[in-house]
Protein backbone atom coordinates (compact mmCIF):
# COMPACT_ATOMS: atom_id res chain seq x y z
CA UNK A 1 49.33 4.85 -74.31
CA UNK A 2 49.08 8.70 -74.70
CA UNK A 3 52.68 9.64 -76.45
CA UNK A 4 51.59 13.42 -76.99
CA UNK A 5 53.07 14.68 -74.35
CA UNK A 6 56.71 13.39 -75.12
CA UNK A 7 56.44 16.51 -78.22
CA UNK A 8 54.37 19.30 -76.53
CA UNK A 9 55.34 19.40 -72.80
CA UNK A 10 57.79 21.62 -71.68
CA UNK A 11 59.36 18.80 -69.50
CA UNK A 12 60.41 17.36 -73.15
CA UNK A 13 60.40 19.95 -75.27
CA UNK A 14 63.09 22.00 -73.09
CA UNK A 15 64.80 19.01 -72.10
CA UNK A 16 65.10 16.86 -75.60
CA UNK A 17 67.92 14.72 -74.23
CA UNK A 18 65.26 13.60 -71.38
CA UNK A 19 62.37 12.98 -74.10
CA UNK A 20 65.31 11.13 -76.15
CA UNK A 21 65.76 8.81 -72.98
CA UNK A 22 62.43 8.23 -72.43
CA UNK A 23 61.44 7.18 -75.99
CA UNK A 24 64.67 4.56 -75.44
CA UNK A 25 63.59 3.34 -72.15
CA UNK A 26 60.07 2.88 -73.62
CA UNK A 27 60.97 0.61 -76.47
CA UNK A 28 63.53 -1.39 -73.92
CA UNK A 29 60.92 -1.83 -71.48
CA UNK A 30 58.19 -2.90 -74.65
CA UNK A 31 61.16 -5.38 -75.72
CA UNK A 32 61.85 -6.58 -72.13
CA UNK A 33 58.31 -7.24 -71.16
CA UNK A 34 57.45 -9.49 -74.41
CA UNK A 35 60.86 -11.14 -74.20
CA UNK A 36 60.82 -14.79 -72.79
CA UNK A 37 61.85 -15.41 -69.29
CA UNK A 38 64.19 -18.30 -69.84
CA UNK A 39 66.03 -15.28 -72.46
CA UNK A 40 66.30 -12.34 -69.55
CA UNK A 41 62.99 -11.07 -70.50
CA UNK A 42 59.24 -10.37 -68.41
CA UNK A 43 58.01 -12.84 -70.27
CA UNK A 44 54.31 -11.12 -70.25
CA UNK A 45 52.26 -12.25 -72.76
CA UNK A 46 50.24 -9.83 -75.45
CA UNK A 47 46.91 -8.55 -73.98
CA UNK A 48 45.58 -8.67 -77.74
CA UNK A 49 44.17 -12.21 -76.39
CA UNK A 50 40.09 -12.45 -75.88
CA UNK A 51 41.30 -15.91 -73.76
CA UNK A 52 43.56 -14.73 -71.04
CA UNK A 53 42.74 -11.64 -68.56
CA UNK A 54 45.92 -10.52 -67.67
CA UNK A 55 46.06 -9.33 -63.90
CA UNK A 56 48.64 -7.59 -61.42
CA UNK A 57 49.29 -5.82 -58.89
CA UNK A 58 51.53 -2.67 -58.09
CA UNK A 59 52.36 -0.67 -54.70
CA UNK A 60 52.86 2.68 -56.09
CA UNK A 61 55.43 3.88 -53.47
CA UNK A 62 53.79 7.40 -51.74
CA UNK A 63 52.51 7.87 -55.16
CA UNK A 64 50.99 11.60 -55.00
CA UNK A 65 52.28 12.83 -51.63
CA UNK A 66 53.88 16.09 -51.94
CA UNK A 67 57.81 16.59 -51.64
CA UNK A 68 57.48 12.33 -51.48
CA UNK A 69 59.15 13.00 -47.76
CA UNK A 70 61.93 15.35 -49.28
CA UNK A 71 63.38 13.01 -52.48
CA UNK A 72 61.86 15.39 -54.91
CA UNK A 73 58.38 14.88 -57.16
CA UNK A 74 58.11 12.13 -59.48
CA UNK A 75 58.75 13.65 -63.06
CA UNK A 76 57.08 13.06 -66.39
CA UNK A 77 59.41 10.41 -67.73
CA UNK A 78 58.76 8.03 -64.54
CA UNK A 79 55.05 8.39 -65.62
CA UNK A 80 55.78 7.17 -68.48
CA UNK A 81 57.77 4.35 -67.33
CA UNK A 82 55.03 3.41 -64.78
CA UNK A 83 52.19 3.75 -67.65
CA UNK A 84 54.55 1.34 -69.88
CA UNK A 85 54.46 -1.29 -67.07
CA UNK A 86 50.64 -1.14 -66.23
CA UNK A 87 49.55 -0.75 -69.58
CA UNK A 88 51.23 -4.23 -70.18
CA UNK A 89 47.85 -6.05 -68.11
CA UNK A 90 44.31 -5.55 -68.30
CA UNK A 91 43.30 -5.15 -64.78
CA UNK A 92 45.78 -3.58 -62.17
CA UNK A 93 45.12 -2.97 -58.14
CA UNK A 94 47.11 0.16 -56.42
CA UNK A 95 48.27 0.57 -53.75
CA UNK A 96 49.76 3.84 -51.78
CA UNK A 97 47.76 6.26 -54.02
CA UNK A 98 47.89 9.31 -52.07
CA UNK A 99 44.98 11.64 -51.49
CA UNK A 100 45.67 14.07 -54.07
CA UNK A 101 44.94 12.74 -57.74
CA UNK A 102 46.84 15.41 -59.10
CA UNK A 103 49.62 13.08 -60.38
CA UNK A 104 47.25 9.79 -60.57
CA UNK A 105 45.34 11.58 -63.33
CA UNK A 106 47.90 12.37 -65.52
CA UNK A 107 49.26 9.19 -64.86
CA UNK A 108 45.86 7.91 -66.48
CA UNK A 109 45.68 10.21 -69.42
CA UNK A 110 49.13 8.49 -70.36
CA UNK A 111 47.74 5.30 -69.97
CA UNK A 112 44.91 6.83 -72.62
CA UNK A 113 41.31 6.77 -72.99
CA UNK A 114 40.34 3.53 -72.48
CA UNK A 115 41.64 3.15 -69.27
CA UNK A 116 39.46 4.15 -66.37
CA UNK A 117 39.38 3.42 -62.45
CA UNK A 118 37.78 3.28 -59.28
CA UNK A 119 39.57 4.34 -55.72
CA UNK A 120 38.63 4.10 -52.46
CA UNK A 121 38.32 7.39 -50.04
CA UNK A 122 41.65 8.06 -48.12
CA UNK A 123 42.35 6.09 -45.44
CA UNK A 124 42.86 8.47 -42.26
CA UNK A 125 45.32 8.52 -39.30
CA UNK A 126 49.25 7.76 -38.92
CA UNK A 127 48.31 3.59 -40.02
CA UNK A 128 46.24 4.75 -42.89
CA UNK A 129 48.73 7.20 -44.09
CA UNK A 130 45.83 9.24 -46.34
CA UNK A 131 46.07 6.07 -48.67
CA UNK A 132 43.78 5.40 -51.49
CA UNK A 133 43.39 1.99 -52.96
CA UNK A 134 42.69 1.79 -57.20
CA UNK A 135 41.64 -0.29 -59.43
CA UNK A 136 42.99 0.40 -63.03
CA UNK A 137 41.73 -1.38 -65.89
CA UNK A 138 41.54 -1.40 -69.90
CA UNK A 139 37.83 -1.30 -70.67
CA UNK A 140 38.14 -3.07 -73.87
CA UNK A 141 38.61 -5.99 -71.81
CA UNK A 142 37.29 -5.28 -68.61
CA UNK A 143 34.27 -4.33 -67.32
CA UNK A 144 32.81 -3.26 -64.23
CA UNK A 145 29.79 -5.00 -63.00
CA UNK A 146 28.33 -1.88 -60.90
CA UNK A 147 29.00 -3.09 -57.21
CA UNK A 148 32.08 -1.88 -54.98
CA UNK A 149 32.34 -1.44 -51.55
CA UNK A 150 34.90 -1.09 -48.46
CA UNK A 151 35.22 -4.42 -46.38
CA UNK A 152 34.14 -3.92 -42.49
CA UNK A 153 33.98 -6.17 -39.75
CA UNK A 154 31.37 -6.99 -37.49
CA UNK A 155 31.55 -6.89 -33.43
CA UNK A 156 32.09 -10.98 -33.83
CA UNK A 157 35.15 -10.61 -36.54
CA UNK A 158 36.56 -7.99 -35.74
CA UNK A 159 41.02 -8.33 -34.96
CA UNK A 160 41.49 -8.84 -31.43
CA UNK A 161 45.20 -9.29 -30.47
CA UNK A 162 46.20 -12.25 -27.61
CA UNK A 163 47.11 -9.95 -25.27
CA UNK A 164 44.77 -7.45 -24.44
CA UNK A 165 44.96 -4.67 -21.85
CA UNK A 166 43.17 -1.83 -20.43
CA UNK A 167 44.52 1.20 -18.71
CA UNK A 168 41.83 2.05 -16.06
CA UNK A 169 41.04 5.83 -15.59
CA UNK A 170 41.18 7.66 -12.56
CA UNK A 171 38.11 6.90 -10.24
CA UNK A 172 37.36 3.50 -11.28
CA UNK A 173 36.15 1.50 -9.06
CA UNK A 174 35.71 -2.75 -8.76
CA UNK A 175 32.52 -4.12 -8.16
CA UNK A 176 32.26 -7.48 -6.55
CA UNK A 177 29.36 -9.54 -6.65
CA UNK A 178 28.01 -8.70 -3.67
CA UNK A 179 27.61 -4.89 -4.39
CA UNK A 180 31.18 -4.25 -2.25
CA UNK A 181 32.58 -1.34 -4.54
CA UNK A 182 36.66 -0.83 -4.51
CA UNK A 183 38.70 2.13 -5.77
CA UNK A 184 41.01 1.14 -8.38
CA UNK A 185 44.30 2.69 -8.16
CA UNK A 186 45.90 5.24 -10.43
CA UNK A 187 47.47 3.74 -13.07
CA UNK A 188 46.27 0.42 -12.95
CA UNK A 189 46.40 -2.01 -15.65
CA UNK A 190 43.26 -4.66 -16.66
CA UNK A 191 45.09 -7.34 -18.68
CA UNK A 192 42.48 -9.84 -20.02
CA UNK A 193 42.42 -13.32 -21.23
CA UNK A 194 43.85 -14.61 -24.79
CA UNK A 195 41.36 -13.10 -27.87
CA UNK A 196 39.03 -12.15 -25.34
CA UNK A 197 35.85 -10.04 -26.46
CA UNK A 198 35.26 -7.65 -23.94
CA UNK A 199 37.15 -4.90 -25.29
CA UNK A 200 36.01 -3.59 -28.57
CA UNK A 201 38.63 -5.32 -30.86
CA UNK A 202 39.91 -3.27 -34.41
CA UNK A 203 38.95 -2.44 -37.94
CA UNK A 204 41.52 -3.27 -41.22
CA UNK A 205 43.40 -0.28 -40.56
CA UNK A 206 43.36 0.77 -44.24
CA UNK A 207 40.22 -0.56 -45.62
CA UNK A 208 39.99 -3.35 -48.22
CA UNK A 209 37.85 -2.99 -51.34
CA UNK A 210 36.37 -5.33 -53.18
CA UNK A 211 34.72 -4.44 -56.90
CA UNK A 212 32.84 -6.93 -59.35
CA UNK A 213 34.25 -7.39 -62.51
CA UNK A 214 33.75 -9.40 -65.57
CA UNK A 215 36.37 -10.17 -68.63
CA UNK A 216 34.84 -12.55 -71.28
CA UNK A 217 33.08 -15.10 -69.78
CA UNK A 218 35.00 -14.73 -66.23
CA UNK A 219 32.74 -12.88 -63.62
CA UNK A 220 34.93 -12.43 -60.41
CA UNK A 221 34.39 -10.49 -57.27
CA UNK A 222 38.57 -8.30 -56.86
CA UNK A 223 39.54 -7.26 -53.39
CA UNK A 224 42.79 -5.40 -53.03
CA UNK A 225 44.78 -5.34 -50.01
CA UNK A 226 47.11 -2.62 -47.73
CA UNK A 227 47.43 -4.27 -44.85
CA UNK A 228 49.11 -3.12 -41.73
CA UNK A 229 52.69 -3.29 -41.80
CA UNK A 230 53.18 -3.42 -37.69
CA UNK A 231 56.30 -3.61 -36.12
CA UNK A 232 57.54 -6.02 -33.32
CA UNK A 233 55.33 -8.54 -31.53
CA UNK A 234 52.52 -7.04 -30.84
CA UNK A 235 52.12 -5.50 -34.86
CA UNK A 236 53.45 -8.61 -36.44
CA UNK A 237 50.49 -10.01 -34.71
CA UNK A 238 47.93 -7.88 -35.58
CA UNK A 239 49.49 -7.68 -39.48
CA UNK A 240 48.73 -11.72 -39.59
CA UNK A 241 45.26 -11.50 -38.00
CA UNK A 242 44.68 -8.79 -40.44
CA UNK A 243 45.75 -11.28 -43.42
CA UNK A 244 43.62 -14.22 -41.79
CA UNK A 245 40.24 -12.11 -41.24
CA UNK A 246 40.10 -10.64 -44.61
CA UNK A 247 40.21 -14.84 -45.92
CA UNK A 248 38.09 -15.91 -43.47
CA UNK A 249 35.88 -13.08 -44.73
CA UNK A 250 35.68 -14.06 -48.29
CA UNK A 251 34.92 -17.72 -46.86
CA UNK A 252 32.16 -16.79 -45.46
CA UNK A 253 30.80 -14.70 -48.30
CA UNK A 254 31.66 -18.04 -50.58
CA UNK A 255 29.71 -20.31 -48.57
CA UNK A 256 26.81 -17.78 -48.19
CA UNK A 257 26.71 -17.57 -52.15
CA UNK A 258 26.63 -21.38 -52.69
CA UNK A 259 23.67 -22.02 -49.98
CA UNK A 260 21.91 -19.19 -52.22
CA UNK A 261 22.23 -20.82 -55.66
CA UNK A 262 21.90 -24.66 -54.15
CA UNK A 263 18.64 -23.19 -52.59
CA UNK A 264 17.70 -21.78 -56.42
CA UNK A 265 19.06 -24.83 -58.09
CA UNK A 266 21.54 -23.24 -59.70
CA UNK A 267 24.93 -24.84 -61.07
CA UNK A 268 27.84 -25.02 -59.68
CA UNK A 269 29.39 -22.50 -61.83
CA UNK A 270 26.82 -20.18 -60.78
CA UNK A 271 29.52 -19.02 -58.20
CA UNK A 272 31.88 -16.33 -58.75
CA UNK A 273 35.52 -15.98 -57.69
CA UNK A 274 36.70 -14.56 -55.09
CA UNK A 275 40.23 -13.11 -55.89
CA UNK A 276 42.30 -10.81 -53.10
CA UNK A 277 45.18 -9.32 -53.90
CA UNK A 278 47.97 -6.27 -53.41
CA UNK A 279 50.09 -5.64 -50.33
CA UNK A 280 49.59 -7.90 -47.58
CA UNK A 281 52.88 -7.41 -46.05
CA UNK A 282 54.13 -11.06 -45.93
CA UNK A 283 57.53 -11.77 -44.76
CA UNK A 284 57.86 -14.31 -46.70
CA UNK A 285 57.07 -18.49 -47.51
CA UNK A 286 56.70 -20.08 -44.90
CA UNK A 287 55.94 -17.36 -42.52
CA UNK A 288 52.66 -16.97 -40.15
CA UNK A 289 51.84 -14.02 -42.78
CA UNK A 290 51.65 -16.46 -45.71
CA UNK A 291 49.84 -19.51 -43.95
CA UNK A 292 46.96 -16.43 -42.73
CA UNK A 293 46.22 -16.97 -45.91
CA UNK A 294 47.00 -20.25 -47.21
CA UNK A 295 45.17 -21.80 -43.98
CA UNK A 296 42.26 -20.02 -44.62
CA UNK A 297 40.93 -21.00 -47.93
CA UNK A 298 43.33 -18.93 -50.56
CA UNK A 299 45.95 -20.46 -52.71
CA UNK A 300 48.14 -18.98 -55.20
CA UNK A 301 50.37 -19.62 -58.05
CA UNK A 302 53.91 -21.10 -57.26
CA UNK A 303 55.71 -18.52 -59.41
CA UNK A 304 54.12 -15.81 -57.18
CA UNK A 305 54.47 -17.58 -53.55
CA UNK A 306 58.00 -18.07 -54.30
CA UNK A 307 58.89 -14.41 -55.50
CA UNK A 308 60.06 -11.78 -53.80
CA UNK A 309 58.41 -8.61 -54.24
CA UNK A 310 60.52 -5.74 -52.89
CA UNK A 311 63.38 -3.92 -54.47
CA UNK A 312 66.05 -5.83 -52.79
CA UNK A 313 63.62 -9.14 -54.12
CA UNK A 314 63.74 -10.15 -50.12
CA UNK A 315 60.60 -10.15 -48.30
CA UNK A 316 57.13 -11.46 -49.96
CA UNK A 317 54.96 -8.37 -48.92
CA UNK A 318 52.51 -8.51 -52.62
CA UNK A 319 50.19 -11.57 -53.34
CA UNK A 320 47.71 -12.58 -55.60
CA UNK A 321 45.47 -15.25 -54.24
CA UNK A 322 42.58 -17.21 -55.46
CA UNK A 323 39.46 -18.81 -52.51
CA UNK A 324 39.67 -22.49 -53.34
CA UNK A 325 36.63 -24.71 -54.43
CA UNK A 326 34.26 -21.03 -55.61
CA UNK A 327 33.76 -20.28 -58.80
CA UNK A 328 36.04 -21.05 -61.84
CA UNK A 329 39.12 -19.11 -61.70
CA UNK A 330 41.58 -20.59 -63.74
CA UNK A 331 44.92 -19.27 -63.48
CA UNK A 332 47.44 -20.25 -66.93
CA UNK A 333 50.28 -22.76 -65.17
CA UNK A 334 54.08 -21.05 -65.65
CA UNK A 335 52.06 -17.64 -66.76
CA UNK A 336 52.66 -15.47 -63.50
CA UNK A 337 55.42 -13.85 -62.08
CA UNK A 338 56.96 -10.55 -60.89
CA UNK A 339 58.77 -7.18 -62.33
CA UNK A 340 62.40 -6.39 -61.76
CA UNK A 341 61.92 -3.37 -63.27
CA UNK A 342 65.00 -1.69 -62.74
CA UNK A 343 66.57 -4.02 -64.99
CA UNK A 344 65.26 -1.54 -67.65
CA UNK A 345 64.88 2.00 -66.09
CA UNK A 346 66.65 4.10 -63.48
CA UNK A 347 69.23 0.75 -63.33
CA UNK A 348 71.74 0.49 -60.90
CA UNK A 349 75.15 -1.50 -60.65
CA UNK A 350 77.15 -2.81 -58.67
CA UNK A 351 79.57 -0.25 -59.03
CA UNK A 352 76.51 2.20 -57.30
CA UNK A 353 76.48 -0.38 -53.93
CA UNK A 354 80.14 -0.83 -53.84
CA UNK A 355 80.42 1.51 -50.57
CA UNK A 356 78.12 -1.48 -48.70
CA UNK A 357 79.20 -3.73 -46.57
CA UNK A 358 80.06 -7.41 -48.51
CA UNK A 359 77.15 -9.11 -46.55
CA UNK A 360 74.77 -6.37 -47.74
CA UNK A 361 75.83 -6.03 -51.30
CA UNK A 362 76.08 -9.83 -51.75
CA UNK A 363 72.41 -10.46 -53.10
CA UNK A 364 70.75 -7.51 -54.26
CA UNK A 365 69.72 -7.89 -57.74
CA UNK A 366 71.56 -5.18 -59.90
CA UNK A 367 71.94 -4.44 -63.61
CA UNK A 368 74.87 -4.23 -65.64
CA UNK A 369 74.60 -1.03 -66.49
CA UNK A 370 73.95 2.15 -63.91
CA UNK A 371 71.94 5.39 -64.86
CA UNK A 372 72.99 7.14 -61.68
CA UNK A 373 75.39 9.84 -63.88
CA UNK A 374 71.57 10.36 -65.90
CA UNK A 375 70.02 11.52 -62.60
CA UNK A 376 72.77 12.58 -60.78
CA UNK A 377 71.72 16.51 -60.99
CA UNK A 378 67.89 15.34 -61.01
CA UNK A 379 68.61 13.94 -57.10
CA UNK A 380 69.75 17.23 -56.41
CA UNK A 381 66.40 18.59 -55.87
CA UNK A 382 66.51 16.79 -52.26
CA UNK A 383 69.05 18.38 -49.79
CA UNK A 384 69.84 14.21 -48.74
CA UNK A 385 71.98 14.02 -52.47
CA UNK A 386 74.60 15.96 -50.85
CA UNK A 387 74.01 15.34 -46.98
CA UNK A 388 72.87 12.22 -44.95
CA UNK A 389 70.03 12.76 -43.46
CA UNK A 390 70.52 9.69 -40.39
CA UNK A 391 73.66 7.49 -39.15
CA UNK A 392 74.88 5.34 -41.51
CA UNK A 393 77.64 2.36 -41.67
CA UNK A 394 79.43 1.42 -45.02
CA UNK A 395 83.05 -0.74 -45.93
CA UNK A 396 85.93 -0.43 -44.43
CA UNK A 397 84.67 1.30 -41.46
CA UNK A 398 83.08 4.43 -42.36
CA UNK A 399 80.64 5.74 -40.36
CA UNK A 400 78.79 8.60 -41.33
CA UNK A 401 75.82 10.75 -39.15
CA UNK A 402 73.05 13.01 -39.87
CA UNK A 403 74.56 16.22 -41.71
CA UNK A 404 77.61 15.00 -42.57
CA UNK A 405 78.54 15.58 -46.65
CA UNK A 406 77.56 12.48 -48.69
CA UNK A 407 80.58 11.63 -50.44
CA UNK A 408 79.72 10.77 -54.85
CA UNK A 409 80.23 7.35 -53.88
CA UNK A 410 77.94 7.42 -50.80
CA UNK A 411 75.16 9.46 -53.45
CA UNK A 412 75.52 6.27 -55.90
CA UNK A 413 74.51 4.19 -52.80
CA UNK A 414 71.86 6.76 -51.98
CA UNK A 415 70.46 6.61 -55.64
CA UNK A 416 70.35 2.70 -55.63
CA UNK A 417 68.76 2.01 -52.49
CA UNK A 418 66.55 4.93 -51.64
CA UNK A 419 66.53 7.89 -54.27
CA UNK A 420 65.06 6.24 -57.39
CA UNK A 421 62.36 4.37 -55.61
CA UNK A 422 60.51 7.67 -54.64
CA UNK A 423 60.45 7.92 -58.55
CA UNK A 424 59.23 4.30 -59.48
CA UNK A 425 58.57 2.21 -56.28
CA UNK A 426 60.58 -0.17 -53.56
CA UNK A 427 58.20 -2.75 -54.61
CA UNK A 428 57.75 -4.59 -57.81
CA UNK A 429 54.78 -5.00 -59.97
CA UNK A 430 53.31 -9.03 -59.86
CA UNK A 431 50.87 -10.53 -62.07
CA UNK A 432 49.46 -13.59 -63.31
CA UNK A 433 47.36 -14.51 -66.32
CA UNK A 434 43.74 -16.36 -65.93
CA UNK A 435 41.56 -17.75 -68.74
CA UNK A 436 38.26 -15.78 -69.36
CA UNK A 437 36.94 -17.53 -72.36
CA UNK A 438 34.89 -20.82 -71.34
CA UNK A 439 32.22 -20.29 -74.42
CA UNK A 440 33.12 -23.95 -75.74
CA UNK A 441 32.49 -25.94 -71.95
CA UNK A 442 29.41 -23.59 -71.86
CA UNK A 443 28.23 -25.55 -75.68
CA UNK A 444 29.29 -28.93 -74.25
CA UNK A 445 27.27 -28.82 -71.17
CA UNK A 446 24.39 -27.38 -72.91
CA UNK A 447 24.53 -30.04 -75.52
CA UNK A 448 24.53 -32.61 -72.41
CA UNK A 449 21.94 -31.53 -71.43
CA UNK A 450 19.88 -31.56 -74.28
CA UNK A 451 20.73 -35.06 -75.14
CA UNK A 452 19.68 -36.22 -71.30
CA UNK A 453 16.34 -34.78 -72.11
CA UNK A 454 15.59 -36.37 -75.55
CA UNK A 455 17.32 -39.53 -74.45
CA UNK A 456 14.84 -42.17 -74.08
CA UNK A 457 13.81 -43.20 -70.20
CA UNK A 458 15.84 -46.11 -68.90
């Protein structure tokens, strides 16, 4: 990482009691990350190894978007914090990078020079949100094997919901099949049969991307993930389709690659691994979200299916999962797992959720110590520190609307559940770590196969 900045930017230089904070935070988080997990700690191993590729990744809440919807920009020292977590892994996939790379790129020259990336375009329209997708990644152990591209459908694949209806337009008319033509009234609804395939069906509604990477020996084909969140029946359906057509893509690439090399006589390890990962909105195990993609050809480690990956560590939206049976993508057992990174910066106590309700203060993972007095005139940048900006309910009966003064203990709240995300993220980074060097199978087969050839016949 790129430290410069903590002596000659006026963020630090005119605020030394912030650059003093930062330089703490930064050896805590250093300390957390490499401490074992059975001892509090991350429990991330060193990325010095040439055997282990580690890989994660990190939805970067609204990361970019001016005024981040009116809780203030995203300052220097939660760069820093951010760099200190990515810079932990070799390979990280983005999401929620906003179209301009204003703060992205200085995010990146703290990471330092030999990080670089590749991003998607922007993702248009209200779903898309003007969303870019990235790949970072530490050159001296990655490298990028000069193909990317955005994942389409074709007419045949592409997410049709069960339900389908048409509104007809004014003047339609019915033809029956003996010429007889009807007017169709005003307003009139087509509804169609289950999946059918008469109506155009729908694109990913943010796009994913898949790049081709190699680390050591490991050649793998990386395709991150935003997929639509959807609300209610009808999105909750589409968001699983969505989950299940993106595996059922990759399957069909797989089996397309192995006809290729059985055709050229290749070895089985000719095939490369197919690896998709980032935000596929899951609800959680169990759920039709997860089995989209563990019926469909993906598995992943149990550390990660088993984690939360939100704030409040309650729904299973991030995944990292590996096509079964294609290529040789070895994930470490027990080396995996997910972030709480507020254990280290921009904490929060219980004492900050005390105003909650018991039921919704009873499981949310909280440090021992709070940093809300440290940010306290910080949140003041957003007019919500001091005024609620919808209708809330809290203990003992208080109910509060839109306007109405935020009392301090209602601003702790505010900080812990909703302030402090807009400078880090509601979701937490995941990662797990796969093995890249196979140089000594690679001798042992070789030598097999030398022997079979010198061996004598019969």
């Amino acid at each position: 990482m790129d430290f410069t900045a903590l002596r000659h930017r006026a963020f630090f230089k005119q605020n030394p009691k912030v650059a003093l904070r930062t330089i703490d935070r930064l050896r805590a988080i250093d300390a957390w990350l490499r401490t074992p997990k059975s001892e509090g700690g991350a429990g991330v191993p060193s990325k010095d190894s040439d055997n282990t590729l580690l890989l994660a990744t990190w939805n970067l809440r609204d990361f970019g978007r001016k005024g981040a919807r009116g809780y203030g920009e995203r300052t220097l020292e939660s760069l820093y914090y951010i760099a200190a977590f990515i810079s932990a892994f070799d390979l990280v996939a983005v999401q929620e990078v906003n179209d301009d790379l204003d703060l992205f790129n200085t995010l990146r020259g703290i990471l330092g020079r030999n990080w670089d990336f590749i991003a998607t375009d922007t993702s248009p329209g209200k779903a898309g949100n003007d969303e870019r997708m990235v790949f970072l990644f530490d050159t001296r152990k990655v490298r990028f094997r000069s193909i990317a591209g955005e994942i389409t459908l074709l007419e045949e694949e592409l997410i049709r919901l069960s339900e389908q209806k048409a509104d007809m337009p004014a003047g339609s008319k019915l033809i029956l099949a003996d010429g007889t033509e009807t007017d169709i009234p005003a307003g009139t609804v087509l509804k169609l049969p289950d999946d059918s395939k008469i109506l155009s069906g729908r694109q990913f509604v943010r796009t994913p991307f898949l790049v081709s990477f190699q680390a050591g020996w490991f050649k793998f084909n990386l395709c991150t993930v935003h997929m639509l969140y959807g609300e209610g029946k009808v999105g909750l359906e589409q968001r699983t389709k969505e989950i299940a057509q993106i595996a059922r893509v990759f399957q069909g690439r797989a089996a397309a690659e192995r006809r290729r090399n059985k055709d050229k006589k290749r070895d089985e390890d000719a095939n490369e691994a197919y690896i998709v990962l980032g935000d596929f909105n899951i609800v959680k195990t169990g759920h039709a979200t997860m089995n989209a993609l563990l019926d469909n050809g993906f598995t992943m480690a149990e550390e990660l299916q088993k984690t939360p990956t939100n704030m409040f560590q309650t729904k299973h939206y991030d995944q990292i999962a590996v096509l079964k049976g294609h290529g040789v993508a070895r994930q470490r057992k027990g080396v995996a797992g997910v972030l709480d990174v507020f254990q280290v910066v921009f904490r929060a106590s219980a004492e900050d959720v005390a105003v909650l309700k018991p039921k919704d203060r009873a499981h949310l993972p909280l440090a021992s110590l709070s940093d809300f007095e440290a940010y306290f005139d910080q949140m003041g940048e957003s007019a919500m520190r001091d005024r609620h900006d919808k209708r809330r309910s809290f203990d003992d009966g208080v109910t509060v609307k839109a306007g109405d003064p935020r009392a301090r203990e209602q601003a702790r709240e505010w900080y812990a559940s909703a302030w402090r995300t807009y400078q880090i993220s509601d979701h937490l980074p995941m990662w797990t770590a796969l093995e890249i060097d196979f140089g000594r199978e690679y001798l042992n087969q070789t030598e097999r196969e030398a022997q079979a050839r010198i061996a004598p016949p019969g």
